[in-house]
C-alpha atoms as a PDB file:
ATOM      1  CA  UNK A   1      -5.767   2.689 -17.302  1.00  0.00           C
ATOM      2  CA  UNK A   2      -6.791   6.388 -16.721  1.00  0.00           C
ATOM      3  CA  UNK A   3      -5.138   9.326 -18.291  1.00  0.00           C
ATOM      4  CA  UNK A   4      -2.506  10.642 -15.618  1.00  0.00           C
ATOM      5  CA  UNK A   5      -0.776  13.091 -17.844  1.00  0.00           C
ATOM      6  CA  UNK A   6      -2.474  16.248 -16.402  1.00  0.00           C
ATOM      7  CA  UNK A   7      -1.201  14.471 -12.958  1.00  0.00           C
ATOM      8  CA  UNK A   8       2.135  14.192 -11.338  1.00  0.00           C
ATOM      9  CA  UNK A   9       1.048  12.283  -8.584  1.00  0.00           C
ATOM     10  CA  UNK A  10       1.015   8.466  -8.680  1.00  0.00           C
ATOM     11  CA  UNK A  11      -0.841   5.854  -6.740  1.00  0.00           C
ATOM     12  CA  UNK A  12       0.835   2.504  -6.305  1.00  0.00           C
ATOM     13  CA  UNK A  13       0.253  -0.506  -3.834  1.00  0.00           C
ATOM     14  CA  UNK A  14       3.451  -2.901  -3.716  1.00  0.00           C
ATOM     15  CA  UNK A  15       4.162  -5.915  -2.036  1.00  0.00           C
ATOM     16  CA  UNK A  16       6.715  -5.200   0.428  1.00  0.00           C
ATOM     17  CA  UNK A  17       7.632  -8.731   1.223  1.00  0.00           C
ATOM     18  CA  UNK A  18       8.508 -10.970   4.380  1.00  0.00           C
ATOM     19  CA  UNK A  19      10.405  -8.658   7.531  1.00  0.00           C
ATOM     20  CA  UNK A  20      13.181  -7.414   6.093  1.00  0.00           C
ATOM     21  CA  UNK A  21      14.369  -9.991   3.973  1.00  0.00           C
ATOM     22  CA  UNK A  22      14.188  -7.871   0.514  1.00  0.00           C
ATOM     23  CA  UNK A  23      16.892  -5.602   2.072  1.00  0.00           C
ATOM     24  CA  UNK A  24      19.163  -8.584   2.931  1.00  0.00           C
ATOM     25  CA  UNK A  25      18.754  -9.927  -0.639  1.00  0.00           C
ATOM     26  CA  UNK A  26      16.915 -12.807  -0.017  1.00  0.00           C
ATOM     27  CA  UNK A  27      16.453 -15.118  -2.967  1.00  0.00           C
ATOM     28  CA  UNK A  28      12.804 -15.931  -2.689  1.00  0.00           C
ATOM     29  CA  UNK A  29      12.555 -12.162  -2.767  1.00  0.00           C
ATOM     30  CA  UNK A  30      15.145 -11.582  -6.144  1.00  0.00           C
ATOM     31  CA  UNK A  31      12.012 -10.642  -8.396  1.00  0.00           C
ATOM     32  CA  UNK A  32      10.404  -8.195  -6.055  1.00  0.00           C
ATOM     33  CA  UNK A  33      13.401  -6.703  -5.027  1.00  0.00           C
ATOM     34  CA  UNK A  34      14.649  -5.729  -9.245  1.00  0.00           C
ATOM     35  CA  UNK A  35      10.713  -4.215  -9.304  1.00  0.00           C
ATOM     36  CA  UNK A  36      11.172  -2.186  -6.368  1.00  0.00           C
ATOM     37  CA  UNK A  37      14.630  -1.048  -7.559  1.00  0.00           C
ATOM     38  CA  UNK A  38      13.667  -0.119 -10.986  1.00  0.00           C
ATOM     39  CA  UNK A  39       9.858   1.652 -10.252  1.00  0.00           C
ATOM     40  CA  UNK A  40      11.374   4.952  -9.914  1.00  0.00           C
ATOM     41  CA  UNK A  41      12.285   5.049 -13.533  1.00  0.00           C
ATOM     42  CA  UNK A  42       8.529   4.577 -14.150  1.00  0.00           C
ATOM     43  CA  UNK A  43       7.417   7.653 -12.662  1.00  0.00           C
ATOM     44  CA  UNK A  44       8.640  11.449 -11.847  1.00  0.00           C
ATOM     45  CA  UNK A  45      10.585  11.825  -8.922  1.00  0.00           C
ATOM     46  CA  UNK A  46       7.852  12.994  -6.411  1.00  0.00           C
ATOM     47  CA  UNK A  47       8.124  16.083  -4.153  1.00  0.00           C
ATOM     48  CA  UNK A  48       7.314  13.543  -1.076  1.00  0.00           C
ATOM     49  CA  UNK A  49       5.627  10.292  -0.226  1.00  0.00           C
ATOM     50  CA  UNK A  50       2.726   9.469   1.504  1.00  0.00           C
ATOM     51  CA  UNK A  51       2.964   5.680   2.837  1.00  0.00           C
ATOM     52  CA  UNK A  52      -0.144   3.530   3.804  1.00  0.00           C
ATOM     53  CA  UNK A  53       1.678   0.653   5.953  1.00  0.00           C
ATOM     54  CA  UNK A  54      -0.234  -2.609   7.310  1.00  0.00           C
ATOM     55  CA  UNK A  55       1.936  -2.477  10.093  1.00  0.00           C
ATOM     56  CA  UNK A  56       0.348   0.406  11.774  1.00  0.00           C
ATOM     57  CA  UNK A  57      -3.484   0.636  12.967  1.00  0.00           C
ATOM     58  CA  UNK A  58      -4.931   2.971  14.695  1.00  0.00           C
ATOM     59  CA  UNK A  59      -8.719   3.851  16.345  1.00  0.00           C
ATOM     60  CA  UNK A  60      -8.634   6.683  13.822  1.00  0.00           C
ATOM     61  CA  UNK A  61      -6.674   7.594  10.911  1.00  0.00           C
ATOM     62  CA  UNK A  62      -2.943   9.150  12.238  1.00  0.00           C
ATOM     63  CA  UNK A  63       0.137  10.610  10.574  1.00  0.00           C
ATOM     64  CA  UNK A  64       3.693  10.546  11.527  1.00  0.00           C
ATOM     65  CA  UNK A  65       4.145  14.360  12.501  1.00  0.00           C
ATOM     66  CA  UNK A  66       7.991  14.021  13.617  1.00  0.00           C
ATOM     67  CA  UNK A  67      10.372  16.641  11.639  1.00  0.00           C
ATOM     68  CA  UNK A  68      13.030  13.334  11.698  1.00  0.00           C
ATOM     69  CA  UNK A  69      11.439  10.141  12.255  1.00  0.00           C
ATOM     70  CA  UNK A  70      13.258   7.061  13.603  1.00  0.00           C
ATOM     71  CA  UNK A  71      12.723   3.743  12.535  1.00  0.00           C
ATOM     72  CA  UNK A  72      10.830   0.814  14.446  1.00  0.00           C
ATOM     73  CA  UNK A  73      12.833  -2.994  13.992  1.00  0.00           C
ATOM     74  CA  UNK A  74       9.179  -4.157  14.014  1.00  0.00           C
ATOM     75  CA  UNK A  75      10.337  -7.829  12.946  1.00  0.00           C
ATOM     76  CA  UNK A  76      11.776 -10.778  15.120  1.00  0.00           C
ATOM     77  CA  UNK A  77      14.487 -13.508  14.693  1.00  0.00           C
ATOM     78  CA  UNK A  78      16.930 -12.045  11.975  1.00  0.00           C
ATOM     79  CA  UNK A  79      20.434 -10.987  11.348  1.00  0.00           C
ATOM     80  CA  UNK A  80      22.420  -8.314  13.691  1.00  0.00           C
ATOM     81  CA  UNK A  81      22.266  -6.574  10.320  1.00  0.00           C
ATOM     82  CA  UNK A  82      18.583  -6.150  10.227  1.00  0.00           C
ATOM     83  CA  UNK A  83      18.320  -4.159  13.358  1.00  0.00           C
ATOM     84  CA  UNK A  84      20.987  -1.658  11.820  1.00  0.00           C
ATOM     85  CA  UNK A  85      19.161  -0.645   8.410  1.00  0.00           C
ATOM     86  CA  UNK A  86      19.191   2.783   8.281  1.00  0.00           C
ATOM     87  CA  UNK A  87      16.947   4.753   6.155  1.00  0.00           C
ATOM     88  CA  UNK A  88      17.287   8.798   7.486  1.00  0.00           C
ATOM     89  CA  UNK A  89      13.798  10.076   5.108  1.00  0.00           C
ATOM     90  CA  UNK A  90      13.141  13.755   6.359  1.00  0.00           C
ATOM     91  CA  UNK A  91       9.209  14.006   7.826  1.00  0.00           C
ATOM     92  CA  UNK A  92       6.935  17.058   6.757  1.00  0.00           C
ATOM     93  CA  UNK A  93       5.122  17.947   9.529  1.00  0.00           C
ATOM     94  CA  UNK A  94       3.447  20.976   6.625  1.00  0.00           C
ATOM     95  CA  UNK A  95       2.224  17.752   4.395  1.00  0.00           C
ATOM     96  CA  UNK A  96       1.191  15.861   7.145  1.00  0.00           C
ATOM     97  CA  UNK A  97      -1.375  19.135   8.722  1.00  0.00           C
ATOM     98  CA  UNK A  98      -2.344  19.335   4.711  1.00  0.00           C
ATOM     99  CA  UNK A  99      -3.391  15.698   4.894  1.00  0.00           C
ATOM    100  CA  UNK A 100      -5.156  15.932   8.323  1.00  0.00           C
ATOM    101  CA  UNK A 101      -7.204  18.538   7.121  1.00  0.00           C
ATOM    102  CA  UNK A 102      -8.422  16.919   4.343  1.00  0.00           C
ATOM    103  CA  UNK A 103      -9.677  14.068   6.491  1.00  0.00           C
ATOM    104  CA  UNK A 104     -11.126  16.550   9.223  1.00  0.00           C
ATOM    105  CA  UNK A 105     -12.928  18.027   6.218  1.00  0.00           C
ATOM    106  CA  UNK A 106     -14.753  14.972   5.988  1.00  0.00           C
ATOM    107  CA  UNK A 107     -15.600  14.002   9.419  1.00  0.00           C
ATOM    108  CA  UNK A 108     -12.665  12.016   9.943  1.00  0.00           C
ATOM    109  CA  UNK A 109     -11.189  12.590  13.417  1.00  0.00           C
ATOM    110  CA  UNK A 110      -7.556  12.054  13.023  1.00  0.00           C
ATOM    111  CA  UNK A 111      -4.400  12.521  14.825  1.00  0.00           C
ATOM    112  CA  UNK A 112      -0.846  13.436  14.363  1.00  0.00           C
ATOM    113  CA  UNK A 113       1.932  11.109  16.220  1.00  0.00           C
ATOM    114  CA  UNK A 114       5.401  13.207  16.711  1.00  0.00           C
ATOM    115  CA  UNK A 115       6.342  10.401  18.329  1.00  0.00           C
ATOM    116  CA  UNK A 116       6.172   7.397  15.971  1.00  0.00           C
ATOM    117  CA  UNK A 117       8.529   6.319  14.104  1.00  0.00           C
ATOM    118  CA  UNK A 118       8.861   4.660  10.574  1.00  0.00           C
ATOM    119  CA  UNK A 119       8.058   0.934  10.682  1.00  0.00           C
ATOM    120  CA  UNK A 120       9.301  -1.744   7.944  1.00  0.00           C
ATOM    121  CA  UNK A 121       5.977  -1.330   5.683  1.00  0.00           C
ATOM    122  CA  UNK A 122       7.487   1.891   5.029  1.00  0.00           C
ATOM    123  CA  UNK A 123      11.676   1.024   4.978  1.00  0.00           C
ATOM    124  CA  UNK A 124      11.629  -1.950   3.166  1.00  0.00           C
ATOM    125  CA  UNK A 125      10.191  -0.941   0.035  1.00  0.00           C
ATOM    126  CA  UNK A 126      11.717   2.659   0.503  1.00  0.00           C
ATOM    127  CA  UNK A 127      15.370   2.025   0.693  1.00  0.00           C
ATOM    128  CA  UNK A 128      15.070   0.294  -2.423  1.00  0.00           C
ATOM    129  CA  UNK A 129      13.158   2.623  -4.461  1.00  0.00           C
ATOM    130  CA  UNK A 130      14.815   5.598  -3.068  1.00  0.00           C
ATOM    131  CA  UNK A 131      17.876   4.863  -1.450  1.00  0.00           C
ATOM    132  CA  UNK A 132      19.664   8.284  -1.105  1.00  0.00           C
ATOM    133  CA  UNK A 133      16.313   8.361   1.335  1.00  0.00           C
ATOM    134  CA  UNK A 134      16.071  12.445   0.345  1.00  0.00           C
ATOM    135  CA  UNK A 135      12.589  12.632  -0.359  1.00  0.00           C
ATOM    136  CA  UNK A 136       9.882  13.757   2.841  1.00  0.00           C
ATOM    137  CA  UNK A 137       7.827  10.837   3.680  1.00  0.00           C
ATOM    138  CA  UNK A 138       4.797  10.382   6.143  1.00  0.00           C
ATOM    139  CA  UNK A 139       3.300   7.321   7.555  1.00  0.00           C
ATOM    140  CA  UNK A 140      -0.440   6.628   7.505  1.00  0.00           C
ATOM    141  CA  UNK A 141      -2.157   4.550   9.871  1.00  0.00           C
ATOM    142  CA  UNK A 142      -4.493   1.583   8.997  1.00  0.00           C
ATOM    143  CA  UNK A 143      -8.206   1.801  10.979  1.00  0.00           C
ATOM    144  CA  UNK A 144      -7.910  -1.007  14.124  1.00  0.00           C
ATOM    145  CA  UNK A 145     -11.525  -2.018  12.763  1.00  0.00           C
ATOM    146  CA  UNK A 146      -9.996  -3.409   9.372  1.00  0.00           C
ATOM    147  CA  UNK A 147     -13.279  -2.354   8.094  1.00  0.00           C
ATOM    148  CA  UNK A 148     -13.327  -2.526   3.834  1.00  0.00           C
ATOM    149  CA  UNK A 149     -15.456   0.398   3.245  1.00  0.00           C
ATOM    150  CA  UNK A 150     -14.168   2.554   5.879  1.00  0.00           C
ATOM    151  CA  UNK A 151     -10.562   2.256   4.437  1.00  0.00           C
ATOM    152  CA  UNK A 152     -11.973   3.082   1.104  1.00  0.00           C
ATOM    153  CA  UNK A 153     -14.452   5.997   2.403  1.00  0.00           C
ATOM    154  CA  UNK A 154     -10.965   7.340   3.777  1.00  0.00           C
ATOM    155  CA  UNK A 155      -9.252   7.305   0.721  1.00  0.00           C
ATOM    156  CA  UNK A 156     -11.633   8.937  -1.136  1.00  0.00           C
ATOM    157  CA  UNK A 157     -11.087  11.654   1.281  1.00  0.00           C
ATOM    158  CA  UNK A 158      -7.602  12.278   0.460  1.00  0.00           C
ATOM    159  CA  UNK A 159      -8.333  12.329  -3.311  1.00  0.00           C
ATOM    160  CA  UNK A 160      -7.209  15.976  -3.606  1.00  0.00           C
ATOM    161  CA  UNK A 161      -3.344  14.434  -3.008  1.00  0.00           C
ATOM    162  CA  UNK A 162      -3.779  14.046  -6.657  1.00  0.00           C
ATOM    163  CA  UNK A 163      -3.187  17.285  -7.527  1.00  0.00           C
ATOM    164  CA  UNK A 164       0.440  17.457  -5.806  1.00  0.00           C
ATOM    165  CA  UNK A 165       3.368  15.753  -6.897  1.00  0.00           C
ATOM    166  CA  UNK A 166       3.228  13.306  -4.162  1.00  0.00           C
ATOM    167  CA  UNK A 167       3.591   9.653  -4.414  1.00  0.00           C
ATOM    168  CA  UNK A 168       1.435   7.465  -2.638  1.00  0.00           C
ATOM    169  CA  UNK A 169       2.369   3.880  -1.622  1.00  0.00           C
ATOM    170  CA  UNK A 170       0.217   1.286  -0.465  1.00  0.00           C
ATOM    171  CA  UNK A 171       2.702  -0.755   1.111  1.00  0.00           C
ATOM    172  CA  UNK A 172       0.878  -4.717   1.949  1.00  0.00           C
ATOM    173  CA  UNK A 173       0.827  -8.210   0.539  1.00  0.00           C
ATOM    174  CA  UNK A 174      -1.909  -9.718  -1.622  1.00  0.00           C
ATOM    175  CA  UNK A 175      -1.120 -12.821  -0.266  1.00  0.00           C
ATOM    176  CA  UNK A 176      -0.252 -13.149   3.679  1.00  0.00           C
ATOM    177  CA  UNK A 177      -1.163 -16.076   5.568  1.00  0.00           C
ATOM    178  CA  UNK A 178       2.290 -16.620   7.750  1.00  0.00           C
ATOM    179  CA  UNK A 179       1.768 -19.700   8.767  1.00  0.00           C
ATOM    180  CA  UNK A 180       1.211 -21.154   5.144  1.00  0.00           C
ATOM    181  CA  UNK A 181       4.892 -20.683   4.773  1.00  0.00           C
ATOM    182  CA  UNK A 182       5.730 -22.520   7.080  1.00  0.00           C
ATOM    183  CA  UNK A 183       3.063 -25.509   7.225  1.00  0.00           C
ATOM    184  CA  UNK A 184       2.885 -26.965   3.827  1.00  0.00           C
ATOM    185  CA  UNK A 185      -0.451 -27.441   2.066  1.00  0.00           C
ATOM    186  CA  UNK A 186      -2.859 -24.896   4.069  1.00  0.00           C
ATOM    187  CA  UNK A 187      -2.909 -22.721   1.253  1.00  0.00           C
ATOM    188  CA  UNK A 188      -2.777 -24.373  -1.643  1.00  0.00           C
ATOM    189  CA  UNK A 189      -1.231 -22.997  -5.191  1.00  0.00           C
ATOM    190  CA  UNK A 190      -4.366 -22.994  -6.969  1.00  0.00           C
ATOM    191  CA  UNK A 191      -5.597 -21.438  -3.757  1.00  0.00           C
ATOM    192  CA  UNK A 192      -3.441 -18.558  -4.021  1.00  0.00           C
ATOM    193  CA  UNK A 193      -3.918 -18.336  -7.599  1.00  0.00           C
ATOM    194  CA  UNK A 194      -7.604 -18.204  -7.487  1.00  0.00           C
ATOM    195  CA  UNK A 195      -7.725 -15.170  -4.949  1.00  0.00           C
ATOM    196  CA  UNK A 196      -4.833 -13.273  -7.006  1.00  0.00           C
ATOM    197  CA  UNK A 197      -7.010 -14.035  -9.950  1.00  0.00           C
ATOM    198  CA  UNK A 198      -9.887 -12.421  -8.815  1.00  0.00           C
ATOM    199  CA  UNK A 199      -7.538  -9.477  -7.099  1.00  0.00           C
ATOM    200  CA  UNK A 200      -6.336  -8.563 -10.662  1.00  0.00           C
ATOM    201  CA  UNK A 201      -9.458  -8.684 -12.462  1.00  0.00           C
ATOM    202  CA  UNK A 202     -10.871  -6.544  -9.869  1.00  0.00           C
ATOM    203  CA  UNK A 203      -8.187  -3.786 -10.215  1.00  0.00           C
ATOM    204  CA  UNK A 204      -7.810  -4.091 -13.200  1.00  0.00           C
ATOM    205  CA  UNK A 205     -10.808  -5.615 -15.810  1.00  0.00           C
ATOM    206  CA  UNK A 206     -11.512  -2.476 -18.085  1.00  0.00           C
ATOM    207  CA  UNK A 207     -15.119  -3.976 -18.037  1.00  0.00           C
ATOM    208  CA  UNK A 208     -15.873  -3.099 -14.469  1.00  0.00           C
ATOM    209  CA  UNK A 209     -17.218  -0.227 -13.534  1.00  0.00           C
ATOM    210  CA  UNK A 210     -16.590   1.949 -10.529  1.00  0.00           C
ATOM    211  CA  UNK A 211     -19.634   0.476  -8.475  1.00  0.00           C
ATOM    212  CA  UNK A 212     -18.606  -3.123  -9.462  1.00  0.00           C
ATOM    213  CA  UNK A 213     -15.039  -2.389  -8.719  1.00  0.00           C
ATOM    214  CA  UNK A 214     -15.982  -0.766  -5.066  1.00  0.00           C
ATOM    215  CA  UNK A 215     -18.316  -3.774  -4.309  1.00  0.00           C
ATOM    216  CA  UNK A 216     -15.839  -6.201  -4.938  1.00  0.00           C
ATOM    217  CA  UNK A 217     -13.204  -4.915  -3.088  1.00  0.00           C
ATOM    218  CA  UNK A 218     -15.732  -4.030  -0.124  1.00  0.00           C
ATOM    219  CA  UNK A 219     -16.819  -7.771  -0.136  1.00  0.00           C
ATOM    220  CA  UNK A 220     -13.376  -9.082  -0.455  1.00  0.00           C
ATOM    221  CA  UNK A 221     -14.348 -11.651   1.534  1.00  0.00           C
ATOM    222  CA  UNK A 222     -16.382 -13.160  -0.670  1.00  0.00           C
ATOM    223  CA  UNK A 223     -13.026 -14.304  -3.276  1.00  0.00           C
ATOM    224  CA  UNK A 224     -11.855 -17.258  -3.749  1.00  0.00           C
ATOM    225  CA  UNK A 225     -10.270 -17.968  -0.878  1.00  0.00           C
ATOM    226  CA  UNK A 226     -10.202 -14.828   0.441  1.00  0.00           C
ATOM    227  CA  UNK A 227      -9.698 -16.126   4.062  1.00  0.00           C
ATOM    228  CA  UNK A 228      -7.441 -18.548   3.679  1.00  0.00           C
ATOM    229  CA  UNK A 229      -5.202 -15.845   1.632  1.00  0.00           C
ATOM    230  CA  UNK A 230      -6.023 -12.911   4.246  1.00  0.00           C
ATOM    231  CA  UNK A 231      -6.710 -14.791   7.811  1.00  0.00           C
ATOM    232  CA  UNK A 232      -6.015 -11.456   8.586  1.00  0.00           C
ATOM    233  CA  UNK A 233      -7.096  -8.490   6.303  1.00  0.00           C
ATOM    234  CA  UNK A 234      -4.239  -5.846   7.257  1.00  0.00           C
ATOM    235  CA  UNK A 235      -1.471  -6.475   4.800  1.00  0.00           C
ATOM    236  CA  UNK A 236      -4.232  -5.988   1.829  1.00  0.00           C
ATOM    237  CA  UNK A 237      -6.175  -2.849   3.397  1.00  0.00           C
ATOM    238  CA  UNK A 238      -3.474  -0.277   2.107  1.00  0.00           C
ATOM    239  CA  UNK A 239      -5.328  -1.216  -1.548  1.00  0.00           C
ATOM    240  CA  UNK A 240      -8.547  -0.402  -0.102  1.00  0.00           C
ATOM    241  CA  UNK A 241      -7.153   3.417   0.584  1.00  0.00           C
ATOM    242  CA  UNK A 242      -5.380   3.233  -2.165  1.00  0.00           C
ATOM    243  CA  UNK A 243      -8.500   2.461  -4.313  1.00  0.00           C
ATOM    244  CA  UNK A 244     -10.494   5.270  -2.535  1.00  0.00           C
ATOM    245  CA  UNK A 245      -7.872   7.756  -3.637  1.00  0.00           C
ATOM    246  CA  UNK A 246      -8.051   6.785  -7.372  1.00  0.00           C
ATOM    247  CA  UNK A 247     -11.865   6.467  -7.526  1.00  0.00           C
ATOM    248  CA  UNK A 248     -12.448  10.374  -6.189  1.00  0.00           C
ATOM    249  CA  UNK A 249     -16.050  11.482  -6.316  1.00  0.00           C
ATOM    250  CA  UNK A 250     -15.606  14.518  -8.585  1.00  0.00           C
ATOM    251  CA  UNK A 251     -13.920  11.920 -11.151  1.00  0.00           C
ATOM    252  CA  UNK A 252     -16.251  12.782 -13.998  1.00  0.00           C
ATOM    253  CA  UNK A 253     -16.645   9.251 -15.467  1.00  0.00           C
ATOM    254  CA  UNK A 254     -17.127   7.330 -12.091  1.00  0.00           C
ATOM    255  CA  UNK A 255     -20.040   5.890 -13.209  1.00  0.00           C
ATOM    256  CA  UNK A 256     -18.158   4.471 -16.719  1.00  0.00           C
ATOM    257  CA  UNK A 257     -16.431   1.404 -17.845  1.00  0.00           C
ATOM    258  CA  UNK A 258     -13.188   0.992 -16.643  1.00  0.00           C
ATOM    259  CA  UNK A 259     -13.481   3.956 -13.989  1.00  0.00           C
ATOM    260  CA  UNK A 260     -10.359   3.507 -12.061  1.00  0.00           C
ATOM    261  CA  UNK A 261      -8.661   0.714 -13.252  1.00  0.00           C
ATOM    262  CA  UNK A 262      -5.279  -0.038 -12.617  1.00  0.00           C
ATOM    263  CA  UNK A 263      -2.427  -0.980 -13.883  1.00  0.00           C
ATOM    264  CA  UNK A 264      -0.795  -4.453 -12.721  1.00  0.00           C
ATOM    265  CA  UNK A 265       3.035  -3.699 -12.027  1.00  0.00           C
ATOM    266  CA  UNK A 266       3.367  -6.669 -10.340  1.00  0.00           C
ATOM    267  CA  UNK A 267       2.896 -10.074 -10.706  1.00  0.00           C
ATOM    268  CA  UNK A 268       5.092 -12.363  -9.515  1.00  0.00           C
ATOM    269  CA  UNK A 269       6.146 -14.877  -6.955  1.00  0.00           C
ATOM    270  CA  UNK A 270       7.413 -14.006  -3.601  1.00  0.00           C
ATOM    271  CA  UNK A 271       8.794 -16.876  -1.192  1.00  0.00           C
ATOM    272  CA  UNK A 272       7.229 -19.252  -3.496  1.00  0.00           C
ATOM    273  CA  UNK A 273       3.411 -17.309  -3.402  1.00  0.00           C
ATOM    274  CA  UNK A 274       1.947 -15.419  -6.101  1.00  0.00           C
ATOM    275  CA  UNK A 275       1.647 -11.582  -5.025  1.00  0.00           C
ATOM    276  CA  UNK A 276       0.503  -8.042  -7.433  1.00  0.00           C
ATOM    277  CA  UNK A 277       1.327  -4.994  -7.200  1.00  0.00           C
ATOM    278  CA  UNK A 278      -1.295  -2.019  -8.859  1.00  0.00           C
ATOM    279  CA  UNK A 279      -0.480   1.438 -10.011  1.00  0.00           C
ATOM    280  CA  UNK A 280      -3.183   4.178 -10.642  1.00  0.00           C
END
């Protein structure tokens, strides 16, 4: 892993599990849920949070703008209780024209929603990590074309975030195929294993370089079973930005070894699937 010690600002995508089951202590979810609780103590508190959700795509990259967002119930079929989670987190409306410049600056066309609110990508994981929910967060939208190399060209264009105390969340699933959970045998273990496999090694592997590393994750498809993991690429895109924020273009070694490898957090199983979780 990279030296981060002249850097307060972290990078991290996490699994943030099925709906909001984490939040109403779901076994299958036990492991996750003790990660997400205890990552904090990993890390300086950040000055705000910048979350990359897959439950949000866009035609072009857009921010929550609202002072206070609300949250969206963007789930189906569980407890009264689910649809009452509160999680107050202040917006920064400053942060969030900071953030849209930086993507203007490179072309980007992007657009500020007052009106959004937060969806579960972002409250799940949050109210766990930071409960007292006192830190300024903003939402970032996915791309509607799922495109690989577009999420990462994106990223790389908010690589000055670095240089703020902000913490950035990638907030997805390494493994989501819904309908493997519930139809036994269309993904099987080794299946799952075999893509998470690869998914490591290509975060990871200090023997990759930054090219190799980019190439991979642009032709994700390619894995081991990448389709049968991912029908559906949204819930592992938030890497992708992730990624492109780590591997910034004026990183002087980005042509090295082991150029923006990550740490694995993460590895464990969630409702019975093997999922990881990455920190630059």
């Amino acid at each position: 892993m990279k030296d981060n010690h002249n850097h307060t600002a972290r990078i991290v995508y996490v699994p943030h599990g099925g709906g909001p089951m984490p939040l109403l202590k779901d076994p299958g979810h036990a492991r996750l849920i003790r990660f997400l609780q205890s990552f904090p103590e990993t890390i300086k508190r950040p000055d705000a949070i910048l979350i990359i959700s897959a439950h949000w795509e866009e035609s072009c990259p857009t921010l929550t703008s609202a002072v206070t967002p609300q949250l969206i119930y963007d789930y189906g079929g569980f407890p009264p209780e689910s649809y009452a989670i509160q999680y107050p987190a202040p917006g920064s409306p400053h942060l969030c024209n900071e953030i849209a410049e930086l993507l203007q600056s490179q072309s980007m066309p992007t657009r500020l929603d007052d009106l959004r609110g937060f969806d579960h990508g972002m409250f799940v994981p949050l109210k766990l990590m930071y409960p007292q929910a006192d830190i300024p967060c903003i939402q970032l939208s996915l791309l509607n074309n799922l495109n690989a190399q577009d999420h990462i060209a994106f990223g790389k264009a908010l690589a000055p975030l670095q240089e703020k105390n902000i913490l950035i969340v990638g907030s997805g699933m390494s493994f989501h195929n819904l309908r493997s959970f519930f139809v036994p045998g269309l993904v099987s273990e080794e299946e799952n294993l075999a893509f998470d496999t690869w998914l490591r090694e290509t975060c990871s592997s200090e023997i990759l370089t930054l090219k190799q590393r980019e190439d991979r994750l642009v032709n994700w498809q390619q894995a081991p079973a990448a389709l049968k993991c991912h029908p559906r690429p949204e819930h592992l895109l938030p890497l992708h930005v992730c990624f492109g924020i780590a591997c910034s273009s004026d990183n002087p070694d980005n042509g090295s070894v082991a150029s923006a490898n990550a740490e694995i957090v993460f590895s464990d199983e969630v409702m019975g699937r093997r999922v990881s979780g990455f920190l630059w």
